[in-house]
Protein backbone atom coordinates (compact mmCIF):
# COMPACT_ATOMS: atom_id res chain seq x y z
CA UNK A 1 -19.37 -2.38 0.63
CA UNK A 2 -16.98 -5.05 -0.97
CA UNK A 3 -18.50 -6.67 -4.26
CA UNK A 4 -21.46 -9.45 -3.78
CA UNK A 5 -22.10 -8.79 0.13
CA UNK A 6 -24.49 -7.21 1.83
CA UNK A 7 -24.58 -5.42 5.01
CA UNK A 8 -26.37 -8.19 6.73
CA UNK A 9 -23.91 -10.70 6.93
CA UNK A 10 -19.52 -10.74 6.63
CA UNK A 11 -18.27 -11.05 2.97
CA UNK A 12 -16.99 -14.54 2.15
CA UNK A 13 -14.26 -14.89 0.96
CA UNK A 14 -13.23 -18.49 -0.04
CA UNK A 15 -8.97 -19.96 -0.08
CA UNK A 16 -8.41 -22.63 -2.68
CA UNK A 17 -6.05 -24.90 -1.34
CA UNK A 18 -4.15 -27.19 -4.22
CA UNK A 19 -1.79 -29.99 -4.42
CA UNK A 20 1.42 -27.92 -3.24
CA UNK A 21 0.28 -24.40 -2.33
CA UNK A 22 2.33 -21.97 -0.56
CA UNK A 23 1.80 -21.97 3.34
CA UNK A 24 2.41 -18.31 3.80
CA UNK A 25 -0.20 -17.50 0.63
CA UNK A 26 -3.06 -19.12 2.04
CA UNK A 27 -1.56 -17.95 5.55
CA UNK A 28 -2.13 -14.01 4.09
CA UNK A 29 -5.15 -14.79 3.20
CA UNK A 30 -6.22 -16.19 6.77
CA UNK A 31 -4.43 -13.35 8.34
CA UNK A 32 -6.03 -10.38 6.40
CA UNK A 33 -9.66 -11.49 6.10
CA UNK A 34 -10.29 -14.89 8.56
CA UNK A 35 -8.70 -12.95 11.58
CA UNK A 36 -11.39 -11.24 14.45
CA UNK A 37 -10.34 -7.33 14.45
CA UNK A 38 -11.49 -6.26 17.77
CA UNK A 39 -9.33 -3.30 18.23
CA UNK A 40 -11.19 -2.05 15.09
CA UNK A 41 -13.83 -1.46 17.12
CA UNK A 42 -16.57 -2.60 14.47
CA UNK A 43 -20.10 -4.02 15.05
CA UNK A 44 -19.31 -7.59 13.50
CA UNK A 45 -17.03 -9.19 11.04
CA UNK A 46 -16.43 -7.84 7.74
CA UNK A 47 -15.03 -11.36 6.15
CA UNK A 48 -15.76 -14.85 6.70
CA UNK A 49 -12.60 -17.08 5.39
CA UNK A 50 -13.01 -20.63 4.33
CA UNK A 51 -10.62 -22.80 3.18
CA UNK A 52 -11.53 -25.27 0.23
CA UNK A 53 -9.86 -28.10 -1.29
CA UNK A 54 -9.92 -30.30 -4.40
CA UNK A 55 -9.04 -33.72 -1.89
CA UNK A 56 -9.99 -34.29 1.49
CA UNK A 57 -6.16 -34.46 2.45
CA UNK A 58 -3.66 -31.87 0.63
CA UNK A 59 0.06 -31.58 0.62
CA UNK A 60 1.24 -28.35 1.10
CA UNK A 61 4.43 -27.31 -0.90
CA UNK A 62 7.40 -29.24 -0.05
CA UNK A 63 5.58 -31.43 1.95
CA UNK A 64 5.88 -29.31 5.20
CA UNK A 65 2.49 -30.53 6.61
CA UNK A 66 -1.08 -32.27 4.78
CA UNK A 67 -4.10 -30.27 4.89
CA UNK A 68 -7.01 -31.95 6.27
CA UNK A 69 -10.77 -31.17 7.47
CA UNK A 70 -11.46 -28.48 4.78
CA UNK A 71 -14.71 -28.09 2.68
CA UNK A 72 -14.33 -29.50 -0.74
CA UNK A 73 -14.62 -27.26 -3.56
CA UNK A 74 -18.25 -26.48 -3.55
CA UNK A 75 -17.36 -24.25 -1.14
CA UNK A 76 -16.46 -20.98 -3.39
CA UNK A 77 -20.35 -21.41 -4.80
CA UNK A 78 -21.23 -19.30 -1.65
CA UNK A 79 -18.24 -16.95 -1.61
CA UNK A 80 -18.13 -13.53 -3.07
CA UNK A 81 -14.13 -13.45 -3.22
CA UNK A 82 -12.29 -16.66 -4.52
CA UNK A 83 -8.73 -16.87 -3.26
CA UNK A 84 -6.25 -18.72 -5.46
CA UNK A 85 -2.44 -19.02 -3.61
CA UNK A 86 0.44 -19.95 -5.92
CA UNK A 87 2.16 -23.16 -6.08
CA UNK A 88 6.33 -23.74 -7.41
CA UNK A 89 5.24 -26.30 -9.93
CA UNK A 90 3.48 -24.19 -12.44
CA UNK A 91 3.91 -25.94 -15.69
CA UNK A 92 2.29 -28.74 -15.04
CA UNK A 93 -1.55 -28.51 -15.36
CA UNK A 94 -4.13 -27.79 -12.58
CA UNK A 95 -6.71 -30.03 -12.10
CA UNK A 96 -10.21 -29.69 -14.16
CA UNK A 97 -11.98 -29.86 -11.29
CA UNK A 98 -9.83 -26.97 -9.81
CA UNK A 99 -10.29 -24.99 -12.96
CA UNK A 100 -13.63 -25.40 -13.33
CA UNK A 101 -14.14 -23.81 -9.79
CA UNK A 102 -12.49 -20.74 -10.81
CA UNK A 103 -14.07 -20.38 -13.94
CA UNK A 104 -17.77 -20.94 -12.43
CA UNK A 105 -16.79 -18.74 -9.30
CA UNK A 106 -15.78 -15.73 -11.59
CA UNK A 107 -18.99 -16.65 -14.14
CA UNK A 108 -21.60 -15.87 -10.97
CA UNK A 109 -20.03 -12.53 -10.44
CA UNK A 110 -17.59 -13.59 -7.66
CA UNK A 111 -14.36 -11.31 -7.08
CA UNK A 112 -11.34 -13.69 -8.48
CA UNK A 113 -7.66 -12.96 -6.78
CA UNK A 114 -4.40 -15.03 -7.29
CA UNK A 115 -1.34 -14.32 -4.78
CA UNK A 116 2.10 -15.26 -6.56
CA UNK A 117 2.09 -17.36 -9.01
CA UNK A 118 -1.74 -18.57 -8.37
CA UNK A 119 -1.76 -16.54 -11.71
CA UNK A 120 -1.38 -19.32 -13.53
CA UNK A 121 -4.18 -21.23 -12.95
CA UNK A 122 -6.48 -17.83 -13.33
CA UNK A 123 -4.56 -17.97 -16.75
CA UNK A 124 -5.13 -21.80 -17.39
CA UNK A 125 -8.79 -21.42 -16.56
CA UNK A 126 -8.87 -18.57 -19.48
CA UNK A 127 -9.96 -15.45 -17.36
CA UNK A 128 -6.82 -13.62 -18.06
CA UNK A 129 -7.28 -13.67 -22.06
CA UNK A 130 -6.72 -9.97 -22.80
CA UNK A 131 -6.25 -8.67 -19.57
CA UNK A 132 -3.56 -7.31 -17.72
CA UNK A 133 -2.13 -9.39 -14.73
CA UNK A 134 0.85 -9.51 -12.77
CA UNK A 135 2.88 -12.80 -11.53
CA UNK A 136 6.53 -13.58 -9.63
CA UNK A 137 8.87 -11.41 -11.69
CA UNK A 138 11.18 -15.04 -11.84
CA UNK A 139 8.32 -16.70 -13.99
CA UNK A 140 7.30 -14.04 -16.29
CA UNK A 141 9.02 -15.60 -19.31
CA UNK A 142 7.41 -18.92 -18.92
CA UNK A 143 4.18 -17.34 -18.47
CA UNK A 144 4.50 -15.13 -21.70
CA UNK A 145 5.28 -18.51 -23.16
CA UNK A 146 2.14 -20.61 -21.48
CA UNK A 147 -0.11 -17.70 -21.76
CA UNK A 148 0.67 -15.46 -24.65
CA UNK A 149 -2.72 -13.76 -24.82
CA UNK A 150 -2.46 -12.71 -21.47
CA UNK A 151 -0.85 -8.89 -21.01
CA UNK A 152 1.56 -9.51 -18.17
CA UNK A 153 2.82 -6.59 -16.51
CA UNK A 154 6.18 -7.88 -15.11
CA UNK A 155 7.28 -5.20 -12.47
CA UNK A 156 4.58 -4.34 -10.70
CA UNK A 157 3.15 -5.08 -7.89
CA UNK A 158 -0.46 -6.20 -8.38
CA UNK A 159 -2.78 -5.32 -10.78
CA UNK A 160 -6.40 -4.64 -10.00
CA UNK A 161 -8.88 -5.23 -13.33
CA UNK A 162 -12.04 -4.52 -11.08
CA UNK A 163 -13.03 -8.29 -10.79
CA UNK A 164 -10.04 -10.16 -11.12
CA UNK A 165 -6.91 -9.00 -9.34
CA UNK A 166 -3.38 -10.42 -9.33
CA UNK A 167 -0.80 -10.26 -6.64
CA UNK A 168 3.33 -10.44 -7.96
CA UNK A 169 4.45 -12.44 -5.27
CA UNK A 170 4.45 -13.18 -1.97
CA UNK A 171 5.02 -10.29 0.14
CA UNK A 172 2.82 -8.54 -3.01
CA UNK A 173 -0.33 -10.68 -1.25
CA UNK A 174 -0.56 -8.22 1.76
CA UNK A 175 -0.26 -5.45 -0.56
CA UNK A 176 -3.33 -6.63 -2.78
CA UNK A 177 -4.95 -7.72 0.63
CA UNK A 178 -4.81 -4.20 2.37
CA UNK A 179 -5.41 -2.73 -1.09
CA UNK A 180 -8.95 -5.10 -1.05
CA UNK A 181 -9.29 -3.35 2.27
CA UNK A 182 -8.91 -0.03 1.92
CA UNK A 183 -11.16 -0.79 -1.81
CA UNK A 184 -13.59 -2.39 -0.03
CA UNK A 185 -14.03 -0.52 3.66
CA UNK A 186 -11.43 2.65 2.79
CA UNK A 187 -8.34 3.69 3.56
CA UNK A 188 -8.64 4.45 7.94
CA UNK A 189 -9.63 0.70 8.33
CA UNK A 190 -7.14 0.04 6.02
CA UNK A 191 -4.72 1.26 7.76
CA UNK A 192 -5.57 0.14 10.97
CA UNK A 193 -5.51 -3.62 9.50
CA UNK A 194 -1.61 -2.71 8.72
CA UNK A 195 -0.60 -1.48 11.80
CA UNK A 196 -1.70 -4.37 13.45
CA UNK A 197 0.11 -6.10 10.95
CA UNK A 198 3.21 -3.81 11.18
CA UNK A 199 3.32 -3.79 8.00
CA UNK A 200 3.32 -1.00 5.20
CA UNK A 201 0.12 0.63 5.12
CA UNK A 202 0.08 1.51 1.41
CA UNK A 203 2.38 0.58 -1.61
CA UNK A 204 0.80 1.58 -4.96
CA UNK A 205 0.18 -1.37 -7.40
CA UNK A 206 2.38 -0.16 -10.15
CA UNK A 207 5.59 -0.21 -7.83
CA UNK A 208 8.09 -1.48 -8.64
CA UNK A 209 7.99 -5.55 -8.00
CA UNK A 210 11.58 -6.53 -7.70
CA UNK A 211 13.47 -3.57 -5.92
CA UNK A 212 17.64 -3.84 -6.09
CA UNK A 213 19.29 -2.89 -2.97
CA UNK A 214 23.07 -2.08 -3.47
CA UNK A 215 25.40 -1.63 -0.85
CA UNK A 216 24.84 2.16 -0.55
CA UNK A 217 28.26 4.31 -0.48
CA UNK A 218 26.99 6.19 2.92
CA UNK A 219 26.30 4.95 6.42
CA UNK A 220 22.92 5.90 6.14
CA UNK A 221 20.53 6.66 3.50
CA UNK A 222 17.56 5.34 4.61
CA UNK A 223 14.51 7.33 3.39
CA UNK A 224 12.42 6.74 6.95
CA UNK A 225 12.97 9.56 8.59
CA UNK A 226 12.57 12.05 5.58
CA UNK A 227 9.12 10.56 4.49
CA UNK A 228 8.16 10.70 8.48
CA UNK A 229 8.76 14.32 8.45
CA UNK A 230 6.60 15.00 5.42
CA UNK A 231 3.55 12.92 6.47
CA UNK A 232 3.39 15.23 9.53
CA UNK A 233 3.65 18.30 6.41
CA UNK A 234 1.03 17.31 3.77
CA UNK A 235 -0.93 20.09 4.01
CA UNK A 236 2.29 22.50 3.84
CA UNK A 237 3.35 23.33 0.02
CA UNK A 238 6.15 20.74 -0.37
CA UNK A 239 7.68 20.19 -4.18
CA UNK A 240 9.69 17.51 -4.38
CA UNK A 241 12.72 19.91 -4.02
CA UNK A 242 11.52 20.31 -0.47
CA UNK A 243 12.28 16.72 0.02
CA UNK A 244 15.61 17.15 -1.89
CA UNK A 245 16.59 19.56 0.34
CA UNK A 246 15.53 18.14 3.64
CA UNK A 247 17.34 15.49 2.40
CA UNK A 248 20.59 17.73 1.74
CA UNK A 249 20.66 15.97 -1.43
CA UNK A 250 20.02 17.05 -5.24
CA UNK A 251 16.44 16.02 -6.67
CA UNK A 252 18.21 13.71 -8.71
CA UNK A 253 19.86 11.40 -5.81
CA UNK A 254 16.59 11.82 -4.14
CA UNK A 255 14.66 10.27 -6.95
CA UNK A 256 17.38 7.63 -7.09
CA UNK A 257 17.00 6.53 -3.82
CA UNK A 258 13.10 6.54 -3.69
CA UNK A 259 13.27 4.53 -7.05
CA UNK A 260 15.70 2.02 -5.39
CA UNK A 261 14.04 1.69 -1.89
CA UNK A 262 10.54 2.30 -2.64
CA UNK A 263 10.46 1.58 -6.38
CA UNK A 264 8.41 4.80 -6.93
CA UNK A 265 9.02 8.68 -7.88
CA UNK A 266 9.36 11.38 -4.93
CA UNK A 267 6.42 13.13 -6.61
CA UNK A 268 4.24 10.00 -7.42
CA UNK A 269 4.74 9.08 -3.56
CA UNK A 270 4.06 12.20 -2.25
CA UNK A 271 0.74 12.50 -4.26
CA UNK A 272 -0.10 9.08 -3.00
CA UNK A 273 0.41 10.13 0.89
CA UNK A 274 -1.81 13.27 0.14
CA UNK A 275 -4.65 11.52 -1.34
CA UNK A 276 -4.47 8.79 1.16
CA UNK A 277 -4.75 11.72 4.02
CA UNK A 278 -8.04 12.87 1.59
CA UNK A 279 -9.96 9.79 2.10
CA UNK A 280 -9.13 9.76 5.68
CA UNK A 281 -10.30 12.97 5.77
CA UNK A 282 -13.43 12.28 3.99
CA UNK A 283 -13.79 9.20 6.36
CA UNK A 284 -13.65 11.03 9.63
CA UNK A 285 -16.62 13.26 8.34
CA UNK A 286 -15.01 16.62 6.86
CA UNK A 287 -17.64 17.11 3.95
CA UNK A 288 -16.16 20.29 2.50
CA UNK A 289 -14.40 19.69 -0.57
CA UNK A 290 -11.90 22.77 0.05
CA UNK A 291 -11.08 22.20 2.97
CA UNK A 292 -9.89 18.53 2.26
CA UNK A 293 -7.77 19.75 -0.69
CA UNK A 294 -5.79 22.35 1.62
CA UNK A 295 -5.68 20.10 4.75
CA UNK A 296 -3.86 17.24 2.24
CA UNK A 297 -1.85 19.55 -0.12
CA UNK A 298 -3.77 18.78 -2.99
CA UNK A 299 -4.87 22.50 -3.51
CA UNK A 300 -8.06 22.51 -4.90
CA UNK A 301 -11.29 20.58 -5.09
CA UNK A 302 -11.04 20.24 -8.51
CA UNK A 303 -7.71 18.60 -8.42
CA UNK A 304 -8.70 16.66 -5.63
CA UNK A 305 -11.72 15.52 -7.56
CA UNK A 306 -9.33 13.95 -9.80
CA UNK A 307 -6.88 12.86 -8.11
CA UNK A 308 -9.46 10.60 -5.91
CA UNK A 309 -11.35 9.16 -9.20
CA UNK A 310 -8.15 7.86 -10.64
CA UNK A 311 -7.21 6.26 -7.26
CA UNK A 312 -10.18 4.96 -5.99
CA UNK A 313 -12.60 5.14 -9.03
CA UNK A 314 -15.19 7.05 -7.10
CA UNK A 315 -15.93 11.01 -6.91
CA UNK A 316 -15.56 12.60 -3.26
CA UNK A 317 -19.38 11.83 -2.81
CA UNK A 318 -19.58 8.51 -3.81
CA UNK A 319 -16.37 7.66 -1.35
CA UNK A 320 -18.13 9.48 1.61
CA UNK A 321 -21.55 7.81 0.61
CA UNK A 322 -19.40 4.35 0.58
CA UNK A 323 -16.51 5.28 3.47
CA UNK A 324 -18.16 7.89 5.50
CA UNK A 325 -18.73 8.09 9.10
CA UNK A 326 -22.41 6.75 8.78
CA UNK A 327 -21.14 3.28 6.88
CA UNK A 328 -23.27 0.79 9.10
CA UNK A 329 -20.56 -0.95 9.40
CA UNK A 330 -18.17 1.27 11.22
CA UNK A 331 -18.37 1.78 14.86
CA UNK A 332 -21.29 2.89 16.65
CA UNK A 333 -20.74 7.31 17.37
């Protein structure tokens, strides 16, 4: 269940709306967790979204529309997940009362996220201080500068301290949204949420946040079609020279390319894929351990007992007691 709900009612999850806040921010946020999912097929709503403001009017960035009609800021007091979108004008100060609602939504236990550079004013309101966080990779240097005490990873993609999470930038919001998803309600729901959204249905954290794309020296060198053909062969023995050879390239192209089009490793993405498979696995209600660990390549049950705690935190009970097929709220058998 996500943090501070219950199974009684949807987990609330609250948008703070500033003076000059990215539209498509706060329009993630909508999207992932104010939208009904009835192809999901579940019994009732997993989030609530409301959107809170410091002003009963607010001007979006650039001025591209006002704002109006949304709760003031009293509104995160009942929310277990406070949403803070970023904003282009990050040096100068957020307001107190602004602050103050982050710091008293995060001192009651509530989940904190930024998207972008909403980092900032997590940073401002001192809940970064010693913790690792991720913002836009073109405002990392006047962060360090604003907010030395805060360790900044600049190329990922989010960063997920448990409580407090941080998205890179804007694109980086659905990626910390369906990762909240997939933490929250694992990973088939998860992915569900991303095919409807035809989007990417998992890109690890600690990707790469600012991927270069040169003109490539060959017609074609996407990666799409090699990565389809070993999702359908996860349970098969593949090595990463597998891939290299499917690929009729050396290993070391190969890990070029996936480095420059997926900012990741062959071998970190393929272990990624195969735990993924695991908890869907786990999900859909195949309890033995073995048979989980062939079925996703991952060979044993003792390697898949680590690979799933250092993904997911949780040992293969613990995610079926959480994820499994008799979660109240996944669909009715």
């Amino acid at each position: 269940m996500p943090q501070g709900s219950s199974h009684s009612r949807p987990h609330r999850v609250a948008v703070i709306v500033d003076e000059g806040t990215n539209p498509f921010e706060v329009g993630v946020a909508t999207e992932l967790f104010g939208l009904p999912r009835p192809e999901l097929g579940l019994r009732g709503p997993l989030y609530e979204v409301t959107l809170c403001a410091p002003a009963s009017g607010v001007r979006m960035n650039h001025g591209f529309f006002t704002l109006t009609g949304v709760p003031g800021l009293d509104a995160v007091d009942g929310a277990d997940t406070v949403v803070v979108p970023g904003r282009p004008d990050n040096v100068v100060p957020r307001g107190a009362d602004v602050l103050d609602a982050i710091r008293r939504s995060h001192a009651r236990g509530a989940r904190v996220v930024s998207f972008c550079t909403g980092s900032f004013a997590l940073a401002e309101a001192g809940l970064l201080d010693g913790r690792r966080a991720a913002t836009h990779w073109m405002w990392t240097d006047t962060f360090r500068e604003l907010h030395p005490r805060v360790l900044l990873e600049p190329d990922v993609l989010f960063v997920d301290e448990g409580d407090i999470l941080t998205a890179a930038g804007s694109a980086a919001a659905l990626d910390l949204g369906l990762h909240l998803w997939r933490r929250d309600h694992g990973a088939e729901l998860a992915n569900a949420v991303s095919r409807r959204l035809v989007f990417a249905s998992h890109r690890d954290g600690g990707q790469r946040q600012f991927v270069e794309r040169p003109v490539p020296d060959v017609p074609d060198e996407s990666l799409g079609p090699l990565l389809a053909w070993a999702q359908e062969r996860l349970g098969e023995p593949l090595a990463v020279a597998d891939l290299a050879a499917r690929a009729a390239v050396s290993p070391a192209t190969l890990h070029r390319r996936f480095r420059t089009q997926l900012g990741t490793t062959p071998l970190a993405w393929l272990t990624g894929e195969r735990v993924a498979l695991a908890c869907r696995l786990i999900e859909r209600g195949e309890e033995r351990l073995d048979v989980v660990a062939a079925r996703s390549g991952l060979g044993t049950a003792a390697n898949l007992r680590a690979r799933l705690r250092r993904a997911t935190g949780l040992s293969p009970s613990d995610y079926r007691r959480r994820f499994g097929p008799r979660s109240p709220l996944l669909p009715a058998p």
